[in-house]
Structure formats: C-alpha cells, structure tokens
C-alpha atoms as a PDB file:
ATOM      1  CA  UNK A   1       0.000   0.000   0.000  1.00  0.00           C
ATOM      2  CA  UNK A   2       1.400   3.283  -0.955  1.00  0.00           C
ATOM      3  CA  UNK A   3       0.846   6.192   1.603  1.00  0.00           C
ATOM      4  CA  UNK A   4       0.926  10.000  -0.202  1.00  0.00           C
ATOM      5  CA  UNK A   5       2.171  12.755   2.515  1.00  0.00           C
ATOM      6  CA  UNK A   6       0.658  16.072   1.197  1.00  0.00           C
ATOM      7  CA  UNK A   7       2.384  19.042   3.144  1.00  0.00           C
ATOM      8  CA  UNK A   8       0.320  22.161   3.722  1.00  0.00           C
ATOM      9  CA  UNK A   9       2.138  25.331   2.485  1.00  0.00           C
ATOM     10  CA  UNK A  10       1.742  28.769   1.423  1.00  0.00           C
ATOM     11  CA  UNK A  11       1.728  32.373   2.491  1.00  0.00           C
ATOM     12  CA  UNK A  12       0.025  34.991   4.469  1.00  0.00           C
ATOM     13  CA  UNK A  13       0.887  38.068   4.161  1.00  0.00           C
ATOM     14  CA  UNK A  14      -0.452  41.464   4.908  1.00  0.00           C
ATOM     15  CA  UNK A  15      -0.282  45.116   4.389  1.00  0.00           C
ATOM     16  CA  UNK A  16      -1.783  47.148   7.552  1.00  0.00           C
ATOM     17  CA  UNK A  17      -3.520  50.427   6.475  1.00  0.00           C
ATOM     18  CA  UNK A  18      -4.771  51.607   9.845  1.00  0.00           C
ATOM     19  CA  UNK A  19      -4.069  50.431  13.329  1.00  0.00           C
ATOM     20  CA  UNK A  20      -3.854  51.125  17.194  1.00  0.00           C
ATOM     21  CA  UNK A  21      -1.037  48.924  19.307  1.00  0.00           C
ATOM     22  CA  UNK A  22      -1.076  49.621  23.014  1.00  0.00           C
ATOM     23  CA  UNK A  23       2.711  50.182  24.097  1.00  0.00           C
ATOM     24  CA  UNK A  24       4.167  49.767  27.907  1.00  0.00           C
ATOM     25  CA  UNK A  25       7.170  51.879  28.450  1.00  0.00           C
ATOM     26  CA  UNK A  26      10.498  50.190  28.806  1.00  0.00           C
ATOM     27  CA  UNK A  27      11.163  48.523  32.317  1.00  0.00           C
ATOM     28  CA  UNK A  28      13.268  50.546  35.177  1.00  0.00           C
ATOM     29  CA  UNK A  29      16.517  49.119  34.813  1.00  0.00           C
ATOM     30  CA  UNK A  30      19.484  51.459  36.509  1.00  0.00           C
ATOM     31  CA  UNK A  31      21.797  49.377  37.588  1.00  0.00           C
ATOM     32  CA  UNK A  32      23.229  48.819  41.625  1.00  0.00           C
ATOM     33  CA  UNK A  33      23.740  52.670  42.191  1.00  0.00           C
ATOM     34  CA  UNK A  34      26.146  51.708  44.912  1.00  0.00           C
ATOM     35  CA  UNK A  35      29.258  49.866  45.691  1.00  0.00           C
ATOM     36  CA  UNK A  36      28.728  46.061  45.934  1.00  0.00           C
ATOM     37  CA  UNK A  37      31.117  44.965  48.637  1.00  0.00           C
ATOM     38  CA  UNK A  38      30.265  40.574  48.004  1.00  0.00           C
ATOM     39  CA  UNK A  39      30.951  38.801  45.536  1.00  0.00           C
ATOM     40  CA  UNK A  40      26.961  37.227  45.066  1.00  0.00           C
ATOM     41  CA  UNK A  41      24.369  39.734  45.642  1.00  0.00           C
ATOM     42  CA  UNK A  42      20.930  39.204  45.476  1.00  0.00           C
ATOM     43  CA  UNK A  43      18.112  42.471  44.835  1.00  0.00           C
ATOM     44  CA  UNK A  44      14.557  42.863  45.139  1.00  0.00           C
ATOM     45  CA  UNK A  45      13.467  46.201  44.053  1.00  0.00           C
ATOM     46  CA  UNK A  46       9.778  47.774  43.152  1.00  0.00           C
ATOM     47  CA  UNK A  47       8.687  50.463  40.709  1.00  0.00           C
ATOM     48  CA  UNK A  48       6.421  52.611  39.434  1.00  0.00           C
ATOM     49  CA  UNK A  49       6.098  54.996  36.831  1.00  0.00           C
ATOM     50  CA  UNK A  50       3.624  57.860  36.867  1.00  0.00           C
ATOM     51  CA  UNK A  51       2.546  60.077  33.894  1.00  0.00           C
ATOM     52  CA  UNK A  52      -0.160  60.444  31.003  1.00  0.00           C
ATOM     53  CA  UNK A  53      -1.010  57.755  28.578  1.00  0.00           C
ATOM     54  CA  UNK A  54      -0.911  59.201  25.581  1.00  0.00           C
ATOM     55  CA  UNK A  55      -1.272  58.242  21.370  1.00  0.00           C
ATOM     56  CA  UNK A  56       1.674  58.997  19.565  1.00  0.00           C
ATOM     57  CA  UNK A  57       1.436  58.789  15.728  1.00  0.00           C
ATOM     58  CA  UNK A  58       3.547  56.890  14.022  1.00  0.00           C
ATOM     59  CA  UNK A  59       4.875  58.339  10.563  1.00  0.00           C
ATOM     60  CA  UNK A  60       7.302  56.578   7.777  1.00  0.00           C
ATOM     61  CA  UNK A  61       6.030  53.579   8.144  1.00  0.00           C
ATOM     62  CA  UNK A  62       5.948  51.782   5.337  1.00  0.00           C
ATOM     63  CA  UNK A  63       4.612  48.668   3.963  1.00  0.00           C
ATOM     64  CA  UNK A  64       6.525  47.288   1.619  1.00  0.00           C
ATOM     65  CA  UNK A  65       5.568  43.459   0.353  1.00  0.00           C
ATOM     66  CA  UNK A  66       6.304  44.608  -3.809  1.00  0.00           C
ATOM     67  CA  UNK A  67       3.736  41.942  -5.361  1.00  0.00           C
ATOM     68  CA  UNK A  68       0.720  43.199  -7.335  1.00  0.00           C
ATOM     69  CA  UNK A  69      -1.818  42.034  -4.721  1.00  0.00           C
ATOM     70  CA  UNK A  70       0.044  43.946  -2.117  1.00  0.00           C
ATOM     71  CA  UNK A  71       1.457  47.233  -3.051  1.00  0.00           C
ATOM     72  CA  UNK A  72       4.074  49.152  -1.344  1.00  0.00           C
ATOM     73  CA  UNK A  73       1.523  51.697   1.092  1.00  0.00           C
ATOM     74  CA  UNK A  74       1.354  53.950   4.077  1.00  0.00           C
ATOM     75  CA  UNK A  75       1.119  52.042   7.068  1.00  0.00           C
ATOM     76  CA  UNK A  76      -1.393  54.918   9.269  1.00  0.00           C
ATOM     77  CA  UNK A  77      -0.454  53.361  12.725  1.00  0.00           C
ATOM     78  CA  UNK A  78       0.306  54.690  15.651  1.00  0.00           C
ATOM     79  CA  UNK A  79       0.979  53.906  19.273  1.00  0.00           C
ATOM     80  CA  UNK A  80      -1.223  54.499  22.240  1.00  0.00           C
ATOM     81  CA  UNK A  81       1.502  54.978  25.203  1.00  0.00           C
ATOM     82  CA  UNK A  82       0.625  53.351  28.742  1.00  0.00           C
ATOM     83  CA  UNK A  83       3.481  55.418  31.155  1.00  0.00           C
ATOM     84  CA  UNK A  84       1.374  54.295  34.439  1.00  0.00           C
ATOM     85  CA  UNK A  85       3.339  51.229  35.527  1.00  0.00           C
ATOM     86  CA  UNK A  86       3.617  49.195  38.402  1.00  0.00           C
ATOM     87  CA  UNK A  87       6.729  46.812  38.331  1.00  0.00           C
ATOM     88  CA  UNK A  88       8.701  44.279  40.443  1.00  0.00           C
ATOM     89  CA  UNK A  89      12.601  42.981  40.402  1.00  0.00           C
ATOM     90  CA  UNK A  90      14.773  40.619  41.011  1.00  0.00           C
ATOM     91  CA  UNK A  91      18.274  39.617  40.113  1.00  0.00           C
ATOM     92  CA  UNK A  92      21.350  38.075  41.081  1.00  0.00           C
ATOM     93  CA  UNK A  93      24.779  39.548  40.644  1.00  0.00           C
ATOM     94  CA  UNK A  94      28.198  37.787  40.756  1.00  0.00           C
ATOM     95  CA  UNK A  95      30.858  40.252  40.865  1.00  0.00           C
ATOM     96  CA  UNK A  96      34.940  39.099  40.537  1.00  0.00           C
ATOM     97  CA  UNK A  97      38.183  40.608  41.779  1.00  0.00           C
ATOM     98  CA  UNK A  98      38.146  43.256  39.216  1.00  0.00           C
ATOM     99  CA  UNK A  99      34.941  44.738  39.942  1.00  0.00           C
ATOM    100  CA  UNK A 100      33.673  43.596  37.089  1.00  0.00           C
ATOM    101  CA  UNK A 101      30.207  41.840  37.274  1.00  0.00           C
ATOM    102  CA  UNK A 102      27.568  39.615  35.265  1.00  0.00           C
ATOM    103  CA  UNK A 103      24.136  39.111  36.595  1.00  0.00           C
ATOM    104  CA  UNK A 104      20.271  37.589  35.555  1.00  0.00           C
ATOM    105  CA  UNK A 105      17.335  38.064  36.636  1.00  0.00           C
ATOM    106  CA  UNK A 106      13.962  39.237  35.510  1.00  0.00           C
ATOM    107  CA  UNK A 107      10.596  40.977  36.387  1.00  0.00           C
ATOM    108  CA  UNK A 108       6.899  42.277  36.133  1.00  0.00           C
ATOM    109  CA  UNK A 109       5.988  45.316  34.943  1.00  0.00           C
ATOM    110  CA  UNK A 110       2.733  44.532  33.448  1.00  0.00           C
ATOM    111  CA  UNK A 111       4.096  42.378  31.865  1.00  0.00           C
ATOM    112  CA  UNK A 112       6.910  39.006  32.575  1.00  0.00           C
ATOM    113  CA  UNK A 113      10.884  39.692  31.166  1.00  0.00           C
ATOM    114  CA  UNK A 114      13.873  38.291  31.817  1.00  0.00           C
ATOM    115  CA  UNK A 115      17.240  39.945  31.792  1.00  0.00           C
ATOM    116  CA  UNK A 116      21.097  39.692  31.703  1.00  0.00           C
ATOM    117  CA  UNK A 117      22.835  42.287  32.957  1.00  0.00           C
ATOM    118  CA  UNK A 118      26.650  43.148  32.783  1.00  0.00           C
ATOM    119  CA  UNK A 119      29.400  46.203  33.989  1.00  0.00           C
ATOM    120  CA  UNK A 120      31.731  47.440  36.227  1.00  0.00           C
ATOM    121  CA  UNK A 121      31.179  48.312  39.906  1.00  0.00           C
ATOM    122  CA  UNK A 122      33.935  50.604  41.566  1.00  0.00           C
ATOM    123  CA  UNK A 123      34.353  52.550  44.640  1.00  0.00           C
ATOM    124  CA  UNK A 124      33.122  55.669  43.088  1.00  0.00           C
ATOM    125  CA  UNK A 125      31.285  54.887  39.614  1.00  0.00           C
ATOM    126  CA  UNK A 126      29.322  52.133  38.315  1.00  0.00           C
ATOM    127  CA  UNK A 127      28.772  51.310  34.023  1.00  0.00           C
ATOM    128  CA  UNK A 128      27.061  48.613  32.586  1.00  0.00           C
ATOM    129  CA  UNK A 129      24.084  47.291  30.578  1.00  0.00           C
ATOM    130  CA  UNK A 130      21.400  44.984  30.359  1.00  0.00           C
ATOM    131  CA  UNK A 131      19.326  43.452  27.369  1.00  0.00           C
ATOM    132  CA  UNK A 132      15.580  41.934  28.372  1.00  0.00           C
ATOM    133  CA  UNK A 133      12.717  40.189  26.526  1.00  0.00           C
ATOM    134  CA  UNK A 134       9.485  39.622  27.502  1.00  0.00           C
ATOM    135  CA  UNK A 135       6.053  38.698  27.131  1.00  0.00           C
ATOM    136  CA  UNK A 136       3.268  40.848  27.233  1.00  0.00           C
ATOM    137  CA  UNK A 137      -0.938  40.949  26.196  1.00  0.00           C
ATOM    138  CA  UNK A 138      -1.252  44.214  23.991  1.00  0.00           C
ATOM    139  CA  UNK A 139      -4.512  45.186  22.863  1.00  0.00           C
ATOM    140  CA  UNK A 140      -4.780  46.155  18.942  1.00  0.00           C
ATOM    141  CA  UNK A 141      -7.143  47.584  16.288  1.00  0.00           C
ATOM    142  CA  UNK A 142      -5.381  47.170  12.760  1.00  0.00           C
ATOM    143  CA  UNK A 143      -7.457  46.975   9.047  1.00  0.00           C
ATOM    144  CA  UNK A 144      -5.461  46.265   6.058  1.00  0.00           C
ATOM    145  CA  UNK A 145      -5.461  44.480   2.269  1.00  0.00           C
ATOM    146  CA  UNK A 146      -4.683  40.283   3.505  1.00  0.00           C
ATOM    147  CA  UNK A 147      -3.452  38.255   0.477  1.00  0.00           C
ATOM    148  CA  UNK A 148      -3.347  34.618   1.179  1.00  0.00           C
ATOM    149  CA  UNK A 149      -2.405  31.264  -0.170  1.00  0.00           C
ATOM    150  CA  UNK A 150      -3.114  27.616   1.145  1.00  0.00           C
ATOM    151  CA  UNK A 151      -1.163  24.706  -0.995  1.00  0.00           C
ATOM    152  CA  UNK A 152      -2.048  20.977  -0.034  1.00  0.00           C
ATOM    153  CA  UNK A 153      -4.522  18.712  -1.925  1.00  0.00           C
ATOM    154  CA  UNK A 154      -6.833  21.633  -2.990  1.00  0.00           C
ATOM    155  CA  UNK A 155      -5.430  24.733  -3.199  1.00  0.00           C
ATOM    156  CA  UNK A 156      -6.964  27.992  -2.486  1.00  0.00           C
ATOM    157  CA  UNK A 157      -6.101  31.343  -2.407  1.00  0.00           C
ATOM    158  CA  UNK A 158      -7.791  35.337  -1.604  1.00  0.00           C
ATOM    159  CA  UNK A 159      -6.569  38.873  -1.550  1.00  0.00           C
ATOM    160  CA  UNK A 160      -9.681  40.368   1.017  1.00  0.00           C
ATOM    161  CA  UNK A 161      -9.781  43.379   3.096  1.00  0.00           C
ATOM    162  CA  UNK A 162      -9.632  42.336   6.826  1.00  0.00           C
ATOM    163  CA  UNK A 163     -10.478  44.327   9.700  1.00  0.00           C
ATOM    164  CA  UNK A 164      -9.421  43.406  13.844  1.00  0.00           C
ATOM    165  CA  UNK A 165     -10.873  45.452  16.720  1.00  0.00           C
ATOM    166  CA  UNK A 166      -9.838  45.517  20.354  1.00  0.00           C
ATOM    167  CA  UNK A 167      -8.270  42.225  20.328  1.00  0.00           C
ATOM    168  CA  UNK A 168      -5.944  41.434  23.152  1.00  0.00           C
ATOM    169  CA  UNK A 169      -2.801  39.871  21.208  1.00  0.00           C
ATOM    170  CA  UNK A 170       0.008  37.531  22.980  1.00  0.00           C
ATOM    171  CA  UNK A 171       3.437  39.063  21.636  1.00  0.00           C
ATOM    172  CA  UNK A 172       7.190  39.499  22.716  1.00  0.00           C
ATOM    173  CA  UNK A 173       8.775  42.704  23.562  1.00  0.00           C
ATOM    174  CA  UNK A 174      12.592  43.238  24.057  1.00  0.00           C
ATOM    175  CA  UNK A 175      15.245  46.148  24.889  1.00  0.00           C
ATOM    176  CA  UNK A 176      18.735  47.428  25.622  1.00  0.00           C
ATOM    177  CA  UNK A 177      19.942  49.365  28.795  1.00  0.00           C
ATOM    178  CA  UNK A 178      22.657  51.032  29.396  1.00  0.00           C
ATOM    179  CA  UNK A 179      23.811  53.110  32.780  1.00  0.00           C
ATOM    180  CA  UNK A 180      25.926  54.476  34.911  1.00  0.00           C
ATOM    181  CA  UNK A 181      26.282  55.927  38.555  1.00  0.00           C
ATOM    182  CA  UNK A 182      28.552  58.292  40.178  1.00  0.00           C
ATOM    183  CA  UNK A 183      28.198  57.610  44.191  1.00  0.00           C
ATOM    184  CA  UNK A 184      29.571  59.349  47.370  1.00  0.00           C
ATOM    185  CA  UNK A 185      28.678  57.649  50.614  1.00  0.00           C
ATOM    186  CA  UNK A 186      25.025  57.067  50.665  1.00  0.00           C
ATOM    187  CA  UNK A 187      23.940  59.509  47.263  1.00  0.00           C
ATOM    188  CA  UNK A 188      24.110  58.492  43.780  1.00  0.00           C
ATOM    189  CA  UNK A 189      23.396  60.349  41.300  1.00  0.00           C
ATOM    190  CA  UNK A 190      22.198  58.350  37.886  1.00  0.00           C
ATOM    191  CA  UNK A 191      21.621  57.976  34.706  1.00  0.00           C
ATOM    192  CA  UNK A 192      20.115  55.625  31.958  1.00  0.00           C
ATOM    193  CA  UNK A 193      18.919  54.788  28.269  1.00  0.00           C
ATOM    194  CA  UNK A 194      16.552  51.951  27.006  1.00  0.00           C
ATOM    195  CA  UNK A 195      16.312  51.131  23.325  1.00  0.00           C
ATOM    196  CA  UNK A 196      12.781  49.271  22.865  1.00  0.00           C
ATOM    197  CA  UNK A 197      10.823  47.876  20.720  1.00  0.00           C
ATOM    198  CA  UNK A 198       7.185  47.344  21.797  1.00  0.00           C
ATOM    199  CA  UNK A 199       5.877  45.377  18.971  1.00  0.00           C
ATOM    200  CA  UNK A 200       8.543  42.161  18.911  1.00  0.00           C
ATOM    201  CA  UNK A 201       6.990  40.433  16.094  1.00  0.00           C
ATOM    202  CA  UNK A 202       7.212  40.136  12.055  1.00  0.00           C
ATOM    203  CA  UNK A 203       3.264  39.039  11.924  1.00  0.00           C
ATOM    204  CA  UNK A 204      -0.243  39.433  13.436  1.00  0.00           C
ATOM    205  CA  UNK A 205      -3.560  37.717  13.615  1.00  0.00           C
ATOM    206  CA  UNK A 206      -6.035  37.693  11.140  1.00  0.00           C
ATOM    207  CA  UNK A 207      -9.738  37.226  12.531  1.00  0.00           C
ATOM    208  CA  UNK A 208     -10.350  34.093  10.554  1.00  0.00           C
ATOM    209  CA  UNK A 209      -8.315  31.342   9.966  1.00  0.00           C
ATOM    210  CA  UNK A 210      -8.030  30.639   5.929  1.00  0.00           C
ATOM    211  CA  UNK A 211      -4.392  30.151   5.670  1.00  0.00           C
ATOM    212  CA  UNK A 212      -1.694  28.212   6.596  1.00  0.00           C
ATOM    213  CA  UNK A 213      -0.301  31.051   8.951  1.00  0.00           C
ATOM    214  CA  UNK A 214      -0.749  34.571  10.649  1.00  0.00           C
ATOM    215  CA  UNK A 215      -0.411  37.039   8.271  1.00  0.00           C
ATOM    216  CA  UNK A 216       3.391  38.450   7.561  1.00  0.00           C
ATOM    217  CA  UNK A 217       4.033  42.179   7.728  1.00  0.00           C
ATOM    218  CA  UNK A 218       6.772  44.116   5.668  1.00  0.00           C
ATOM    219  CA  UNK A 219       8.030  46.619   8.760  1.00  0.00           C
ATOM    220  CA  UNK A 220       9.523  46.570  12.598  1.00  0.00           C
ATOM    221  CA  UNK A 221       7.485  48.352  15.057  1.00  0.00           C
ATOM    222  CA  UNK A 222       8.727  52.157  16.051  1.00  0.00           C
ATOM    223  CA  UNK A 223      11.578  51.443  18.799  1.00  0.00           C
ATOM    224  CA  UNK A 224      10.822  53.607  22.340  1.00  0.00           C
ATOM    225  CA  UNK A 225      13.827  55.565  23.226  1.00  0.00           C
ATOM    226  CA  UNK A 226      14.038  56.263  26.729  1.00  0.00           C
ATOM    227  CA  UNK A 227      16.295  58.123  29.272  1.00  0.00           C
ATOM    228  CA  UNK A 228      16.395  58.904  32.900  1.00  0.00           C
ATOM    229  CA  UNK A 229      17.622  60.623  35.614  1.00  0.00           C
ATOM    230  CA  UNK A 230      17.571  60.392  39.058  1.00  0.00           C
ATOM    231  CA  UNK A 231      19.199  60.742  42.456  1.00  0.00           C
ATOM    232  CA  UNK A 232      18.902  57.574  44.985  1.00  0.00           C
ATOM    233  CA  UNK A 233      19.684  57.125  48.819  1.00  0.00           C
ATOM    234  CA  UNK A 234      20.910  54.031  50.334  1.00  0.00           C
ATOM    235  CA  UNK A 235      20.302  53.089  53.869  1.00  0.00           C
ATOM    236  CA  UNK A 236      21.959  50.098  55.235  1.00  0.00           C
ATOM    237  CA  UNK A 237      20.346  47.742  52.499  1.00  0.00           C
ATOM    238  CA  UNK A 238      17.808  49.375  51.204  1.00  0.00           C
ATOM    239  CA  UNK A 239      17.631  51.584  48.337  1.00  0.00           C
ATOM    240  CA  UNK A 240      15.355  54.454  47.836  1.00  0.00           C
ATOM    241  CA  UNK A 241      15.353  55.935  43.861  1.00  0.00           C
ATOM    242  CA  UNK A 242      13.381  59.142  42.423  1.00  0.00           C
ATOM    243  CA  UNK A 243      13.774  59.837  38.624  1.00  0.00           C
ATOM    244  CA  UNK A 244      12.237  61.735  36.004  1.00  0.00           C
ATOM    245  CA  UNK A 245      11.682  59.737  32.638  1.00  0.00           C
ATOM    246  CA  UNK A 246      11.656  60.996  29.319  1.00  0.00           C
ATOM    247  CA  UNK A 247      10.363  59.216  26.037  1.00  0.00           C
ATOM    248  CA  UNK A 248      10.430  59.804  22.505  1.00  0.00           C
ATOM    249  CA  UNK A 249      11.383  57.838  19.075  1.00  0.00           C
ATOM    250  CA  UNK A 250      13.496  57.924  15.746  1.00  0.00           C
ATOM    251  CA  UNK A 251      10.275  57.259  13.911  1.00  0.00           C
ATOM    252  CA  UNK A 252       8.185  59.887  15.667  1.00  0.00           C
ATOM    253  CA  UNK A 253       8.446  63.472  16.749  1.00  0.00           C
ATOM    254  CA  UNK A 254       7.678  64.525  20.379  1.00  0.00           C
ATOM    255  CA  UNK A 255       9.231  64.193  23.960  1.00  0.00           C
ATOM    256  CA  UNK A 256       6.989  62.335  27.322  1.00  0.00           C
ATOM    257  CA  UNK A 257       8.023  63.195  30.549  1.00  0.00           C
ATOM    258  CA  UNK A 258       7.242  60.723  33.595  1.00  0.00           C
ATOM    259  CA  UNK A 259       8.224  60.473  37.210  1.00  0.00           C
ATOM    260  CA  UNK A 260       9.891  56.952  38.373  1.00  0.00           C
ATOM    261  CA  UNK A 261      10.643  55.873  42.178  1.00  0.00           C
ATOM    262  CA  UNK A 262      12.152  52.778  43.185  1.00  0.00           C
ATOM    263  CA  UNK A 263      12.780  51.250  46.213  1.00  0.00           C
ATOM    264  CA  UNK A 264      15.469  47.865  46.269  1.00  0.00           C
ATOM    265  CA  UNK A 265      16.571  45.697  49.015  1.00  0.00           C
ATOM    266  CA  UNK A 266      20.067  43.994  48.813  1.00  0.00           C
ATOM    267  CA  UNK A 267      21.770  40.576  50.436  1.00  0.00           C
END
C-alpha cells in the first residue's frame, strides 16, 4: 500500500492600512547605584512609573511586500503609550576581583521579562548594561489588504480586506539598557537609556483562519527611546530611587516626561 504525505504550504501576508497597538514603556533598569562589597548579591526592588497615557502617531512607516496584490503603502499606525506602571525585580549579581560583574534576573511590569545584565562596579562609579525580553498581552485595532495562499490537496487562495478590533494579542517585547552611577557615601546620582521595541513580532492575527499562517508584515514596530535621571539614597540595604523619565522615538516626533521611584533591598 502506498501512503501519499501532502504538506500544507503557502503564504500569508499582509499590508496594515490603519491600526492602534497599546505600548508599555520600557522597564526601570538602573543598575546597583552603589558599591557592591560581596561577591553574590541578590536584589529585590519595586517600581512605578507615573505620567499620562498618551497616542503617539507613528509616521514613515511603510509597507513594503512589492507583489501586485500587495502594493508598497502607508502604514497609518500609531501607538497608544501606557506610562502608568507598576513593576517588580529581582536579580542576582556575581561580581569578581576586578569589579567587574555579570548578573540575571527578571521581572513584572505589566508584563513578565527576563534579563542579563553586565558592567563594572567601583568605589566611586558604576557602568554597565542589560538586554531583556518579555512577554506581554497588547490590545490592537489594525485593518489592512490580507493576500493569502493555502497549498495541499486543494489549493486555495484570496486577496480580502480584513479588519481586527480591540483584540488582546500575545506578543514578545525586548530592549537594551545602558547606565551608569557616580556615588559618594550614601547619594548616587544616575543615569540611563533603554532602546525598545514594543511590537517584537514580524506578523499578526487575522480574525479568521483561511491560511496556513498569521499574516506576515513588511516593517519593525517604532523602537521607544528612553532616558532617565535620578538621584537615589541608600540606607543600610535598602535603596530608595526618584527619577524623572523621558520618552520619545526615531520614527516619531515629540518628547513624554514621567516620574519613576524605586525602592530595592540587597543581600
């Protein structure tokens, strides 16, 4: 008896014409802010952000498929900015001989990340970075042209116009930190900057499933570009941090200003 394997292939691919992405800001990530005196540390540390959500249009977006179902468009998107955060911390630092350390970790902030974090930790300054990727529910609007293909047995294939509202949507988000500290006794004064991209993904649902896949898109999300400031006070093991926040993009004009506190407990 002869046994025929048919493998299901094809494409999904769509251009988005209009659409609304919720976007968390980047998590508070600053570094020790003090001199680490063990070699294994372990921190605790919650956050918050205060400031006003706010939609921030995205321009120069483009899609850009260049096939004669979908041509190259506008992609009328924009961002609607959620600066009101709640977050919690933790992570593990092993620091050698030479100051130098390397630590993991990871944390809520409306969302689960983990994180690797890296630097130098002297008597007096403190530089170093940390990279993070997460998960996170976003909730979307997008309409757009959806051109489609399913190979197998019987194949089929559509170019329709597909519309998604308010739909909560499962998808990664990842960043870059980098900081540094300049302490005196108990005071640090500090600064960091996030690079961040919201929207982690090449694809998003469509509302009914036809093809083989969720649809492909041509473009990366806007990144977030964030820095901040702030001064922090350390009392026997236990950190207290006030900032001020600003956010703004390479894709999009305008600045957002936001207040951030912190308080961390070291071991």
């Amino acid at each position: 008896m002869l046994f025929i394997l048919i493998v299901s292939c094809g494409y999904s691919k769509m251009n988005v014409e209009n659409g609304s992405f919720r976007a968390i800001k980047p998590p508070n990530i600053y570094g020790n802010n003090r001199y680490l005196t063990k070699d294994v540390n372990n921190i605790i540390s919650y956050d918050a952000n205060m400031g006003k959500n706010k939609t921030i249009h995205l321009p120069e977006v483009m899609n850009l498929h260049n096939s004669k179902a979908l041509p190259d468009t506008s992609a009328n998107i924009h961002y609607r900015l959620i600066e009101n955060t709640l977050g919690f911390q933790y992570y593990k630092v092993i620091k050698d001989t030479d100051d130098l350390y390397f630590g993991f970790g990871g944390g809520v902030q409306n969302f689960p990340y983990g994180s690797l974090t890296f630097g130098y930790n002297g008597e007096l300054i403190e530089v170093g970075g940390a990279a993070y990727w997460g998960l996170t529910i976003g909730k979307a609007s997008y309409e757009g042209i959806w051109d489609w293909e399913k190979a197998g047995f019987f194949q089929t294939s559509n170019t329709e116009y597909i519309r998604l509202e308010n739909a909560y949507i499962l998808h990664s988000y990842a960043g870059l930190t980098a900081y540094a500290s300049l302490y005196l006794k108990k005071f640090a004064l500090n600064y960091a900057a996030s690079i961040a991209n919201p929207w982690f993904v090449n694809e998003l649902p469509a509302p009914i499933d036809k093809s083989s896949s969720d649809p492909d898109i041509s473009f990366w999300f806007p990144v977030l570009l964030m820095q901040d400031v702030g001064i922090s006070y350390t009392h026997h093991k236990i950190k207290y941090r006030l900032g001020v926040n600003q956010i703004t993009g390479i894709k999009f004009p305008g600045q957002y200003w936001g207040l951030s506190v912190q308080m961390a407990y070291g071991w």
